[in-house]
C-alpha atoms as a PDB file:
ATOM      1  CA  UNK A   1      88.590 107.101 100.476  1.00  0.00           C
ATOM      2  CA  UNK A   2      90.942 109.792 100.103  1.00  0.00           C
ATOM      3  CA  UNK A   3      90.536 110.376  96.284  1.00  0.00           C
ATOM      4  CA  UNK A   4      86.350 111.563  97.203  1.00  0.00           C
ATOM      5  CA  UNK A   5      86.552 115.605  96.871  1.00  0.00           C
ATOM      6  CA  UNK A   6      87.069 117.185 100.669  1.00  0.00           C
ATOM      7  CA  UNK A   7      83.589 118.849 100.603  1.00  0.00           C
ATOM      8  CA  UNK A   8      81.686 115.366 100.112  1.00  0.00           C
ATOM      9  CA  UNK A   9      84.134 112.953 101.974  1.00  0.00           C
ATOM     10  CA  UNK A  10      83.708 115.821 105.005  1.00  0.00           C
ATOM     11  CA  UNK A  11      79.942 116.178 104.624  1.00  0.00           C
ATOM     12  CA  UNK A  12      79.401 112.480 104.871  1.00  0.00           C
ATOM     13  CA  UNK A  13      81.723 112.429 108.247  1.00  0.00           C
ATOM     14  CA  UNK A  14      80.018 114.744 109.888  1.00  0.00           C
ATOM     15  CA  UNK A  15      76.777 114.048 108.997  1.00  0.00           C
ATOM     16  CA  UNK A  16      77.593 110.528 111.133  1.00  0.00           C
ATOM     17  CA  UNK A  17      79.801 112.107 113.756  1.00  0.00           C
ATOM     18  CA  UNK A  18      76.822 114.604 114.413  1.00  0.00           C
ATOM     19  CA  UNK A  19      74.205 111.707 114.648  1.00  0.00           C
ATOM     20  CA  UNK A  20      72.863 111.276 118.342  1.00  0.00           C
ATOM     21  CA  UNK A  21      71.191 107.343 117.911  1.00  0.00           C
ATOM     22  CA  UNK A  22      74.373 106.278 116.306  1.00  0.00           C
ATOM     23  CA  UNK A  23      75.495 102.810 117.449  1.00  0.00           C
ATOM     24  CA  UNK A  24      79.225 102.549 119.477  1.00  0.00           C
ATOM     25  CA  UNK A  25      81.991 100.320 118.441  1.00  0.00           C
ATOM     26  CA  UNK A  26      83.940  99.309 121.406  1.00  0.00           C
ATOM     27  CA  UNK A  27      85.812  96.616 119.290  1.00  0.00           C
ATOM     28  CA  UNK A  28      85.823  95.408 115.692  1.00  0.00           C
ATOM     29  CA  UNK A  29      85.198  91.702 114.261  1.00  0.00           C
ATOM     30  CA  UNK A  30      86.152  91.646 110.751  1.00  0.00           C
ATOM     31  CA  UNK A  31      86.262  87.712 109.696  1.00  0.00           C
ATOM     32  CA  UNK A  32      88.207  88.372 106.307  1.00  0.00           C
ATOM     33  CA  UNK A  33      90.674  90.019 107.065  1.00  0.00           C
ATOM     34  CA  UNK A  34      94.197  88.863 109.578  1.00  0.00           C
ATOM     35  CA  UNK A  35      94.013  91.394 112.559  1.00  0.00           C
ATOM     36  CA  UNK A  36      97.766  92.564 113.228  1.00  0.00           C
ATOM     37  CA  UNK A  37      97.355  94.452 116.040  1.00  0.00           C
ATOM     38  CA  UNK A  38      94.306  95.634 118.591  1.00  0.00           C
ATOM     39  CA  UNK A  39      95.734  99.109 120.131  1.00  0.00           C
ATOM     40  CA  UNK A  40      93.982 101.494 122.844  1.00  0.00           C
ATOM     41  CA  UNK A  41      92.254 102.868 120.528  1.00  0.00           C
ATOM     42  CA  UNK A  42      92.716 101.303 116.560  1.00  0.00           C
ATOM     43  CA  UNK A  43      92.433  97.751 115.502  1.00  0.00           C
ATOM     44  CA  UNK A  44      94.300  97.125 112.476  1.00  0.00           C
ATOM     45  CA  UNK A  45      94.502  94.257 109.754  1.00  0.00           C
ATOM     46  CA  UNK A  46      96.356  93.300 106.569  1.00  0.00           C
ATOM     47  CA  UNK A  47      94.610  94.067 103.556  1.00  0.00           C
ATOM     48  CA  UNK A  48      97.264  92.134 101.498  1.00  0.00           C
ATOM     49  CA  UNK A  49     101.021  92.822 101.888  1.00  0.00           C
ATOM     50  CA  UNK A  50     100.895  96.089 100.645  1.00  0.00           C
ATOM     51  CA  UNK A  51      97.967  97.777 102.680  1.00  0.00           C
ATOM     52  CA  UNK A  52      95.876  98.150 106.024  1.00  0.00           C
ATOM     53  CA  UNK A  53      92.633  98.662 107.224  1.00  0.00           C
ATOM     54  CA  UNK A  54      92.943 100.690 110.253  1.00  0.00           C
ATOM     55  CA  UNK A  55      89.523 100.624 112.023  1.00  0.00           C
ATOM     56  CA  UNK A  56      89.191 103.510 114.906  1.00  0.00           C
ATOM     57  CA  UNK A  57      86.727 102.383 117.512  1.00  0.00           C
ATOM     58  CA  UNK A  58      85.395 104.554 120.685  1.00  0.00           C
ATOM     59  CA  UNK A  59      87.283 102.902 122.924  1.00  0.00           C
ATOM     60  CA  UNK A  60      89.120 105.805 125.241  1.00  0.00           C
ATOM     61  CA  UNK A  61      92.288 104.716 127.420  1.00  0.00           C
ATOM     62  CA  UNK A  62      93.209 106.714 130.865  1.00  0.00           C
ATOM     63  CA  UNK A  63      96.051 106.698 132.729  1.00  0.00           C
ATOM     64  CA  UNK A  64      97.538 104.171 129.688  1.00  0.00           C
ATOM     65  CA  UNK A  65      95.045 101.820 130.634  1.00  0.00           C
ATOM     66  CA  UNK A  66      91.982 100.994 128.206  1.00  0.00           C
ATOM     67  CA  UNK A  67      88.509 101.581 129.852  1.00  0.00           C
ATOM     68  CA  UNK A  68      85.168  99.483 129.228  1.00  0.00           C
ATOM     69  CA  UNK A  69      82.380 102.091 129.027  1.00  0.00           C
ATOM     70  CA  UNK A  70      82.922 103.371 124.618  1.00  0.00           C
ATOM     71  CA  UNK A  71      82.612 107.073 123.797  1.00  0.00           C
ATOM     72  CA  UNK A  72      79.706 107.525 121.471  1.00  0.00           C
ATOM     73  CA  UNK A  73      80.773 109.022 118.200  1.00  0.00           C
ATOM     74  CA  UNK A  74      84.672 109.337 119.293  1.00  0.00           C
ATOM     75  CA  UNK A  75      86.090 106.693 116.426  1.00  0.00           C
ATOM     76  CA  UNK A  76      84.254 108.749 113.471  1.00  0.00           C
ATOM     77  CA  UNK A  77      85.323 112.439 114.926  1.00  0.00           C
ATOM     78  CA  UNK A  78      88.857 110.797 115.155  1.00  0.00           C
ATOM     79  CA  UNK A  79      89.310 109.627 111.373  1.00  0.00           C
ATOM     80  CA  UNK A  80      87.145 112.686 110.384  1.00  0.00           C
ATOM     81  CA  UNK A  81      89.761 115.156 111.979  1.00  0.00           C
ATOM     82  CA  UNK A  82      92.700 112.572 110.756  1.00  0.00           C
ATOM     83  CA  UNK A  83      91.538 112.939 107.373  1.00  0.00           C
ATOM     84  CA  UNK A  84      90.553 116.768 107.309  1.00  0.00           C
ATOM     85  CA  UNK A  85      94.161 117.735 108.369  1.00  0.00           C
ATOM     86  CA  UNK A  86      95.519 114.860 106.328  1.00  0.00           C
ATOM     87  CA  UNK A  87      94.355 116.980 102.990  1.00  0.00           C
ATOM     88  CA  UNK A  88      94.920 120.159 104.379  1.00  0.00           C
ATOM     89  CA  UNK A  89      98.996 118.897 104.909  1.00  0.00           C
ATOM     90  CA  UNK A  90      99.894 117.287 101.788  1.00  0.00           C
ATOM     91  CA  UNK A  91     101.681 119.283 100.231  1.00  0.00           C
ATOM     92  CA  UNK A  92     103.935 119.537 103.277  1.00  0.00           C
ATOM     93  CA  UNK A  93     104.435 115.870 103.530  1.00  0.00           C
ATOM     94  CA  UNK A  94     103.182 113.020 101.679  1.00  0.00           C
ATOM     95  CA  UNK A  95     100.340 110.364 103.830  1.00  0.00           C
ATOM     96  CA  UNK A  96      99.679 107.262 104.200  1.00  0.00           C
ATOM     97  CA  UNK A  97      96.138 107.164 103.137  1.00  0.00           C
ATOM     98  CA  UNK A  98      95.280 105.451  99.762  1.00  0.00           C
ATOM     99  CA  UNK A  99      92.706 105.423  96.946  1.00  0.00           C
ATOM    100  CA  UNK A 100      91.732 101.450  97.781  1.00  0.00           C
ATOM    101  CA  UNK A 101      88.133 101.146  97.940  1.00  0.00           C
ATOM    102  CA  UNK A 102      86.757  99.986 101.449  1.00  0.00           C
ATOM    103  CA  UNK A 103      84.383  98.076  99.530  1.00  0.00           C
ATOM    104  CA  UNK A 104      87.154  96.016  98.226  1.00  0.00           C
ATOM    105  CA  UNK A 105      89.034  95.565 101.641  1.00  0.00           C
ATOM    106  CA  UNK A 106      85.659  94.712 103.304  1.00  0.00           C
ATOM    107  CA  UNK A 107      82.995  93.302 100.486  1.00  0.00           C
ATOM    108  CA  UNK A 108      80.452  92.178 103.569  1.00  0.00           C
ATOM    109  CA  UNK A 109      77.898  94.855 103.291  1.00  0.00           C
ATOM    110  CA  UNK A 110      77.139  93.749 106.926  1.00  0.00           C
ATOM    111  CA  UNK A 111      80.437  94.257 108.429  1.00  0.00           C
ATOM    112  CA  UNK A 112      81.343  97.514 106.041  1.00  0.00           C
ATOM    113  CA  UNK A 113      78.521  99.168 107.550  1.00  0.00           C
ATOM    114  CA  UNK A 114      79.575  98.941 111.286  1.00  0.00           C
ATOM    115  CA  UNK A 115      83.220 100.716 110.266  1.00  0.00           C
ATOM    116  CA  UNK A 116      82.334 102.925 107.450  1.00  0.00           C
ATOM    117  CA  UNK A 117      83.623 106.354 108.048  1.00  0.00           C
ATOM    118  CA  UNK A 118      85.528 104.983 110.959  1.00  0.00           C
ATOM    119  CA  UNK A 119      87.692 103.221 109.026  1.00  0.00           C
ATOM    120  CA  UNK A 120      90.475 103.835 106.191  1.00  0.00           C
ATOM    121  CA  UNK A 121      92.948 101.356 103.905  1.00  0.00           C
ATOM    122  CA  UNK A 122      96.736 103.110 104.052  1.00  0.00           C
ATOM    123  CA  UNK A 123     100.058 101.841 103.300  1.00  0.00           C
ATOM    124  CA  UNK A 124     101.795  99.294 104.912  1.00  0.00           C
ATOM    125  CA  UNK A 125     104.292 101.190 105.928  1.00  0.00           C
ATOM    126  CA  UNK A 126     107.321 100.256 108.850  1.00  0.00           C
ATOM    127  CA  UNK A 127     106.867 103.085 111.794  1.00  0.00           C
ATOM    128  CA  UNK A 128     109.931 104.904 112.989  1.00  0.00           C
ATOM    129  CA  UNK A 129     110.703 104.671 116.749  1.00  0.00           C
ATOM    130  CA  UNK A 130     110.144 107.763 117.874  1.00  0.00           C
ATOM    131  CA  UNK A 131     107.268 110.238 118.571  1.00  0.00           C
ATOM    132  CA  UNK A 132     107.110 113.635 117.147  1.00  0.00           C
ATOM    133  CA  UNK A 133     106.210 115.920 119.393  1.00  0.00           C
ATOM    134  CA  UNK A 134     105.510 119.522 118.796  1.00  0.00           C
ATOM    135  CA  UNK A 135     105.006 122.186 121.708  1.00  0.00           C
ATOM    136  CA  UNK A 136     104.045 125.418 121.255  1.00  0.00           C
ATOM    137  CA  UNK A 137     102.920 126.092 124.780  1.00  0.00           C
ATOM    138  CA  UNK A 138     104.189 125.173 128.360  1.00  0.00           C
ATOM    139  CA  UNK A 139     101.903 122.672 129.338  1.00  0.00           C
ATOM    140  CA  UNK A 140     102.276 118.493 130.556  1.00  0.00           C
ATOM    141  CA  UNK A 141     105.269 117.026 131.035  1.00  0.00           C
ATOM    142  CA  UNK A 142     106.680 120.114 129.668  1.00  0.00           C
ATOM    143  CA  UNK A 143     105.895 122.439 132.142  1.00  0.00           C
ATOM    144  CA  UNK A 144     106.912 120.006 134.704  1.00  0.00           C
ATOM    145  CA  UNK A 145     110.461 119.686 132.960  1.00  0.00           C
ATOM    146  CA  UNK A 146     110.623 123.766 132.970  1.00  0.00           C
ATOM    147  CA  UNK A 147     110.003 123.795 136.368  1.00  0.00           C
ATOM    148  CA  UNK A 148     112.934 121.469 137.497  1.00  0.00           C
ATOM    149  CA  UNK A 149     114.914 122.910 134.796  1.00  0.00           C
ATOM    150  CA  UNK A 150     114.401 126.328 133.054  1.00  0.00           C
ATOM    151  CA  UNK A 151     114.697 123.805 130.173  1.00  0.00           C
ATOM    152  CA  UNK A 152     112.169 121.516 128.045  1.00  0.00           C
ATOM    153  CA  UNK A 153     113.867 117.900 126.768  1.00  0.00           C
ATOM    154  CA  UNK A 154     117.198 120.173 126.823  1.00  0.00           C
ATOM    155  CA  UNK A 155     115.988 123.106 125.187  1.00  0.00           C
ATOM    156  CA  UNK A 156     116.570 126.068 127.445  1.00  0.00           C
ATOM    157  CA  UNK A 157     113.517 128.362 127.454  1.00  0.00           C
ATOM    158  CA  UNK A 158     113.722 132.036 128.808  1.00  0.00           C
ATOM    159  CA  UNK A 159     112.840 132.467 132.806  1.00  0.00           C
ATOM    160  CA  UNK A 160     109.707 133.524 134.422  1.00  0.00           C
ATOM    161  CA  UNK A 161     107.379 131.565 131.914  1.00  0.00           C
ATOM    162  CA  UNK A 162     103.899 130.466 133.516  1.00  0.00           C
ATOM    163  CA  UNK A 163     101.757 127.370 133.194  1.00  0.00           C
ATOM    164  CA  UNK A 164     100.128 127.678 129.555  1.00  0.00           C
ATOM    165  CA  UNK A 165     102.084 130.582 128.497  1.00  0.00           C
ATOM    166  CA  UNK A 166     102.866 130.633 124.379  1.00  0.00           C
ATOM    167  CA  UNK A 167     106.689 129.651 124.007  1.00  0.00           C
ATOM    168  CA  UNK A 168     108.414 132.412 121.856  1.00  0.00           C
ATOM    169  CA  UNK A 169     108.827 129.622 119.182  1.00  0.00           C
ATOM    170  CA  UNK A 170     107.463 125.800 118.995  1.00  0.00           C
ATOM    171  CA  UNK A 171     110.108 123.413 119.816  1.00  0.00           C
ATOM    172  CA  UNK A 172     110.435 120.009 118.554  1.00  0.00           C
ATOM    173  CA  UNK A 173     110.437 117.395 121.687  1.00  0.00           C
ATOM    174  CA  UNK A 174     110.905 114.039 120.113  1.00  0.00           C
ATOM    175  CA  UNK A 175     109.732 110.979 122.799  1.00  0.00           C
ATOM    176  CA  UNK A 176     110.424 107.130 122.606  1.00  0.00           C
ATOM    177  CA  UNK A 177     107.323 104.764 121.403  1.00  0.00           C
ATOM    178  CA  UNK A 178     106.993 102.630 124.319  1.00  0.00           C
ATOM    179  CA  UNK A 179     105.829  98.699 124.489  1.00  0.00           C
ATOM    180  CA  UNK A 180     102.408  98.101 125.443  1.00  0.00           C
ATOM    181  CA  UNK A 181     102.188  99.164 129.093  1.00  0.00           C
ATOM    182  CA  UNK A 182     104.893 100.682 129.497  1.00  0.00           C
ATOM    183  CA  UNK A 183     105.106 105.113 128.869  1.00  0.00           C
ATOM    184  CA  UNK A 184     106.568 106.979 126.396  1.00  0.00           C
ATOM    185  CA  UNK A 185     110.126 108.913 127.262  1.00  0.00           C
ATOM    186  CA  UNK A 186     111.030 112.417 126.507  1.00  0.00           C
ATOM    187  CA  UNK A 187     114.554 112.286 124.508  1.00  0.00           C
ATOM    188  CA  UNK A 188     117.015 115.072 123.753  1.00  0.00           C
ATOM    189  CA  UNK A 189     117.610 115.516 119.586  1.00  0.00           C
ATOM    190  CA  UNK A 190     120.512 113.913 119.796  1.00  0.00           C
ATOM    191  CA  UNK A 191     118.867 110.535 121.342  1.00  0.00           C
ATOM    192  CA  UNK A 192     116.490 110.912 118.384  1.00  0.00           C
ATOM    193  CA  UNK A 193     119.601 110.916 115.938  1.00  0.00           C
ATOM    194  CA  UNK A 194     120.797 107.850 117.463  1.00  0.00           C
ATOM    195  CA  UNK A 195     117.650 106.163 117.406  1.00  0.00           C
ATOM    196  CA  UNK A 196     116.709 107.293 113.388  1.00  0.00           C
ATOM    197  CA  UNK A 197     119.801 109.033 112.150  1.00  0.00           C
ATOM    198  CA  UNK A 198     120.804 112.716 111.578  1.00  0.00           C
ATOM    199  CA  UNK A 199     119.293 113.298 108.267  1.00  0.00           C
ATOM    200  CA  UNK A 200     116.148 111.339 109.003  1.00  0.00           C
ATOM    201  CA  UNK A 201     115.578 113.183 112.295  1.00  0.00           C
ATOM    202  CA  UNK A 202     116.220 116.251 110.680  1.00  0.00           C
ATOM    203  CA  UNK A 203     113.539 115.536 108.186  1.00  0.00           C
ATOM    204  CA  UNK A 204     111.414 114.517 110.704  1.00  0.00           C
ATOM    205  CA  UNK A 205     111.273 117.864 113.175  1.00  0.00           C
ATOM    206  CA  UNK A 206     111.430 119.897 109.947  1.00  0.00           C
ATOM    207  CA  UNK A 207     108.026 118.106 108.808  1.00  0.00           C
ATOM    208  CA  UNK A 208     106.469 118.457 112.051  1.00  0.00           C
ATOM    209  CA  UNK A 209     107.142 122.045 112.759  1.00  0.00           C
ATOM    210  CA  UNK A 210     105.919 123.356 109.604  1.00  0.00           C
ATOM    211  CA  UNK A 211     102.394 120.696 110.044  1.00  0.00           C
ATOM    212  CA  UNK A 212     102.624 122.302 113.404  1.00  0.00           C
ATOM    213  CA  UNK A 213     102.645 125.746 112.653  1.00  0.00           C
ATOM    214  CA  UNK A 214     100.182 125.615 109.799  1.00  0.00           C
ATOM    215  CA  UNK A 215      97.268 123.983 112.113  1.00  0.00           C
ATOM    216  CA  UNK A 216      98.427 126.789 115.029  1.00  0.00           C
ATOM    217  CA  UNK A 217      97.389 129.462 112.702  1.00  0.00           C
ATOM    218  CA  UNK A 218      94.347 128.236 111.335  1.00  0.00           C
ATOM    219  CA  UNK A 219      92.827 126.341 114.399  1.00  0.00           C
ATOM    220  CA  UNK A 220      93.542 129.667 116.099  1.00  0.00           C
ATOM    221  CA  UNK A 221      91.010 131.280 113.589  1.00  0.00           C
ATOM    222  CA  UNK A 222      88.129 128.350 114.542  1.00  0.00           C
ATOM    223  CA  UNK A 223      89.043 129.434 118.255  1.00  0.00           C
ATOM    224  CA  UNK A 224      91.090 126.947 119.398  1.00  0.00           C
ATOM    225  CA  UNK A 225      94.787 127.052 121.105  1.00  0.00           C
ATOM    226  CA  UNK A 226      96.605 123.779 119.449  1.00  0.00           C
ATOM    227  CA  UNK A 227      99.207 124.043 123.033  1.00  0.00           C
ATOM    228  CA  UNK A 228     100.877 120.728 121.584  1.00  0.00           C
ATOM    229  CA  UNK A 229     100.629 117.488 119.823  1.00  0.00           C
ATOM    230  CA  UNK A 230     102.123 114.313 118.410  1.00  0.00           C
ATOM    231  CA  UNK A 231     102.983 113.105 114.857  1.00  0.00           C
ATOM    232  CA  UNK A 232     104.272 109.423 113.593  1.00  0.00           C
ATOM    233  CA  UNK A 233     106.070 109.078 110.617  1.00  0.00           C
ATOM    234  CA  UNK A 234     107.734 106.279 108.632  1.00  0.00           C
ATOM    235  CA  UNK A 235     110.152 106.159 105.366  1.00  0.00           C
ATOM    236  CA  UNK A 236     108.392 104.746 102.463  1.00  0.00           C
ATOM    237  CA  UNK A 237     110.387 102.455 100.194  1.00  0.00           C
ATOM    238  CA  UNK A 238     111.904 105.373  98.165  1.00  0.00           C
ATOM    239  CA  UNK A 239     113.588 106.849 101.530  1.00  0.00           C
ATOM    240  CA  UNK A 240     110.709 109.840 101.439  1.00  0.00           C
ATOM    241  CA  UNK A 241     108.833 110.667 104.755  1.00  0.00           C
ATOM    242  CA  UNK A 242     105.727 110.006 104.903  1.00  0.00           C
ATOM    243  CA  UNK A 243     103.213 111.036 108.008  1.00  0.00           C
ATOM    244  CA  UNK A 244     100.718 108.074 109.443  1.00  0.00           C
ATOM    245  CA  UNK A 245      98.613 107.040 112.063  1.00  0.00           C
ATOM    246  CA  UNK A 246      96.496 110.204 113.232  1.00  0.00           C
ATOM    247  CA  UNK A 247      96.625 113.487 112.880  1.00  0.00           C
ATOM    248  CA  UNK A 248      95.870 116.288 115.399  1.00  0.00           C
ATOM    249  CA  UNK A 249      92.955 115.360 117.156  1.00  0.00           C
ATOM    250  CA  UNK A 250      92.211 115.473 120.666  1.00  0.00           C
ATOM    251  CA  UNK A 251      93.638 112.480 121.337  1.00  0.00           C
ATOM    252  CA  UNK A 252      96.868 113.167 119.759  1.00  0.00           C
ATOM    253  CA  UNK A 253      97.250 116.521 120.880  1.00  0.00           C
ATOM    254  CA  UNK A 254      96.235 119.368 122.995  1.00  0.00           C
ATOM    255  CA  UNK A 255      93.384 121.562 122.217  1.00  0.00           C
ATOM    256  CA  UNK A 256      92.179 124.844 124.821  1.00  0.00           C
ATOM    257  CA  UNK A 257      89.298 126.946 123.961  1.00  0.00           C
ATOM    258  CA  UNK A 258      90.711 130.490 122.805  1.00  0.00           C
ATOM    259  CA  UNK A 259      88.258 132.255 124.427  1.00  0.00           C
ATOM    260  CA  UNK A 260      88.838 130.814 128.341  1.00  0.00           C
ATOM    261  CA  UNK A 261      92.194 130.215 127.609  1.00  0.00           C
ATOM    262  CA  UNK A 262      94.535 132.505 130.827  1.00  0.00           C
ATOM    263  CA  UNK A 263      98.153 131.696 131.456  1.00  0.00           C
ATOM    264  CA  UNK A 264      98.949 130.519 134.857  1.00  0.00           C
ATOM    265  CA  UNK A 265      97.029 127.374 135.233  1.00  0.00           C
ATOM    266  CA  UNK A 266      95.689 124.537 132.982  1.00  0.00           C
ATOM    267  CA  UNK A 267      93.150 125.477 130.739  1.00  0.00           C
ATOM    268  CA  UNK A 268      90.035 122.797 130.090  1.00  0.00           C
ATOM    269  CA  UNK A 269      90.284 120.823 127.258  1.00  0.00           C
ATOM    270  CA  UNK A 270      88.680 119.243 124.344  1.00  0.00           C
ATOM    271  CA  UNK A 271      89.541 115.636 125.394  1.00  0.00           C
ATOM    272  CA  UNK A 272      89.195 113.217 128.171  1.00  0.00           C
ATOM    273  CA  UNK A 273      89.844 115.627 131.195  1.00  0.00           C
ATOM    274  CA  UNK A 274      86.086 114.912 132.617  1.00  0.00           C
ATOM    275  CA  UNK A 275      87.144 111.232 132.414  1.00  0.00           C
ATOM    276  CA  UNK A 276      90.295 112.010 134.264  1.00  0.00           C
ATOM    277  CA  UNK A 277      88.993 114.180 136.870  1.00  0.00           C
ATOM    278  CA  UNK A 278      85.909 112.050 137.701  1.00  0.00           C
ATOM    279  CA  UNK A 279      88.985 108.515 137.967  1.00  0.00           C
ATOM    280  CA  UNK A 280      91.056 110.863 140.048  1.00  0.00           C
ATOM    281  CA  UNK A 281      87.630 111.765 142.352  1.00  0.00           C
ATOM    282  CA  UNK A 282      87.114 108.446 143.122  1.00  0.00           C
ATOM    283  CA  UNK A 283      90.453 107.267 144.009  1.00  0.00           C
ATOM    284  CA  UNK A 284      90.914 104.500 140.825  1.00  0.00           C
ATOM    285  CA  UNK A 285      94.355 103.289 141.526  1.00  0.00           C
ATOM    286  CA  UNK A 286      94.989 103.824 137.782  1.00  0.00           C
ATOM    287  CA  UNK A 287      95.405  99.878 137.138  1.00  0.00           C
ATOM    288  CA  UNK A 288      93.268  97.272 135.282  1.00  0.00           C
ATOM    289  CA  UNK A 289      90.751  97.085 135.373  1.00  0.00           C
ATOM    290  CA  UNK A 290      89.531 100.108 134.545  1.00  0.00           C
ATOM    291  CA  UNK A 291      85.646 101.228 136.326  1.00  0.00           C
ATOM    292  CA  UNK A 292      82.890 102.323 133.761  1.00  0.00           C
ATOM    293  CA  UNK A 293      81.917 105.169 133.529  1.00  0.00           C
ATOM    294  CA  UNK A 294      78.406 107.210 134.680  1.00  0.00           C
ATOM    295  CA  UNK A 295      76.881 108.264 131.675  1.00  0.00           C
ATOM    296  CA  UNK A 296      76.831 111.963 132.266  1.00  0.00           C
ATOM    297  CA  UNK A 297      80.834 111.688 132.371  1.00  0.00           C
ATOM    298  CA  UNK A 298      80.648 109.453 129.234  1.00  0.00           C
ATOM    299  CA  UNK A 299      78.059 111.915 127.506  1.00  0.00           C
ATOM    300  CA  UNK A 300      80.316 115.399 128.237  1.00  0.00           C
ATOM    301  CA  UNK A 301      83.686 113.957 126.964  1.00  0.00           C
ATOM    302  CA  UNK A 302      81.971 112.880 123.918  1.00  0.00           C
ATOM    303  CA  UNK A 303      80.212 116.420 123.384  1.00  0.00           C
ATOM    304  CA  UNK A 304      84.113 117.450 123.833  1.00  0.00           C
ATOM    305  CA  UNK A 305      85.149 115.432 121.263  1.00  0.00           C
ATOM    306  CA  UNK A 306      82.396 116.905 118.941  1.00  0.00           C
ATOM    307  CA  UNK A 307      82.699 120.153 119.508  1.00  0.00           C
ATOM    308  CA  UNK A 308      86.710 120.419 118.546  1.00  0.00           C
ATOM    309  CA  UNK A 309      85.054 118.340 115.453  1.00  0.00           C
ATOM    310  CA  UNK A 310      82.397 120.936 114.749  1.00  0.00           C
ATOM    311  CA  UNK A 311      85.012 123.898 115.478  1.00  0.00           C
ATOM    312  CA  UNK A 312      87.755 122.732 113.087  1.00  0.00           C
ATOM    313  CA  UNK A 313      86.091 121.132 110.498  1.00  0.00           C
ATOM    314  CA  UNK A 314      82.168 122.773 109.944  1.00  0.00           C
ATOM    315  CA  UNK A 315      82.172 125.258 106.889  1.00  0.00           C
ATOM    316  CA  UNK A 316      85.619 125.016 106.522  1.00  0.00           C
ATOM    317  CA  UNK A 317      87.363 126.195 103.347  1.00  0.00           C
ATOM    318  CA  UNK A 318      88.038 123.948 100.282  1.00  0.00           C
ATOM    319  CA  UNK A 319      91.616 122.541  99.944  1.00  0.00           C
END
């Protein structure tokens, strides 16, 4: 999938993300192929012992908890952004994507066609244990931290910053990868070094500052604020990092609108904030099982979604 040039591979993707009648996938069924693992979002199967199909769907979790009603287009925007910023990062740090043909992973014309363009064959490749997180604005758990603080996950920050406001450099916050259920923990460096050892961890904030910084500067000139966001990575069999799973999207980071954006509250967000207001509205008790939600709710988060699509990715550059 990856070997296609970026202007056709991108063309394709959007002309499906963009497409208003297309059908939603709230879970995959592929028959052929041994399913390893169904996640909030991703189903995933073996292709082999040396690949996987990873198959993003529209479900959308809240609150860690997986809800029924699908997000119409939200599965394609994901691996669209995943594998825009995928080529655009390269040459910072190697992927996981490959050039196996979907056709061969999935021959059934019938079932191809319900994942195609929502779906890519990587490596099979051993996750570390820790989440990469990247903040370049005070924002989340972050800003929570400060206030209690002055400090985010141990890193002192100077005094008198605001909700939202641009840290004078992006820190790396590394978290735990929780079980299912269960939420992610901030961690110091150190914990991190414990967990994946000094020279990996090293390697690993290194990588995810500069991916950071480069998607800061040019998302900034599509008009959007990248405030913070998450990378996975895992050591291939040569001992070289290699970056998996997704790459800045909305549901992997945090995306403002630069031209609303004001320090000194939470700006809106390209993500699942109308979800989240409309659960916290009606006094869901944020366990299972999750309502469904009115389609107007259902309808703006996915224009959300395509929008930070359309933004990022629409008459982009060549890489």
């Amino acid at each position: 999938m990856t070997a296609a040039p970026k202007s056709d591979m991108l063309g394709a993707i959007g002309d499906l993300v963009g497409d208003p009648v297309s059908d939603t996938l709230f879970e995959s069924d592929l028959k052929n192929l041994p399913l390893l693992n169904r996640g909030k979002v991703r189903d995933i199967y073996a292709v082999g012992d040396a690949h996987m199909l990873i198959v993003t769907t529209d479900r959308l979790s809240a609150f860690d908890v997986v809800l029924p009603t699908p997000i119409r287009g939200k599965g394609r925007v994901l691996t669209g952004l995943s594998n825009f910023w995928f080529a655009r990062t390269r040459h910072l740090v190697p992927n996981h994507l490959t050039d196996f043909p979907l056709g061969d992973a999935v021959p059934d014309p019938g079932e191809r066609s319900r994942i195609e363009d929502r779906a890519v064959v990587v490596r099979r490749l051993d996750p570390l244990p820790i989440e990469a997180i990247v903040r370049g604005y005070l924002a989340g758990s972050g800003w929570n931290d400060y206030q209690r603080t002055g400090r985010v996950c141990g890193i002192a920050l100077p005094n008198g910053l605001r909700q939202a406001d641009r840290l004078p450099e992006p820190i790396f916050t590394p978290s735990t990868k929780a079980a299912k259920g269960a939420h992610d923990e901030n961690i110091s460096f150190d914990q991190a070094v414990g967990l994946v050892g000094g020279d990996v961890a090293g390697r690993v904030r290194e990588a995810s500052l500069e991916i950071y910084r480069l998607a800061r500067d040019y998302a900034e000139s599509r008009g959007i604020i990248v405030a913070d966001t998450k990378f996975e990575f895992a050591l291939d069999a040569t001992g070289r990092l290699v970056l998996i799973d997704e790459v800045l999207t909305p549901d992997s980071s945090r995306f403002w609108p630069a031209d609303s954006y004001a320090p000194g509250a939470s700006p809106p967000s390209f993500d699942k904030q109308f979800v989240r207001d409309w659960l916290e509205s009606i006094g869901w008790d944020k366990r299972p099982p999750a309502p469904a939600l009115p389609p107007d709710i259902a309808d703006k988060t996915a224009a959300k979604y395509q929008e930070a699509y359309d933004r990022l990715v629409d008459g982009s550059e060549s890489v």
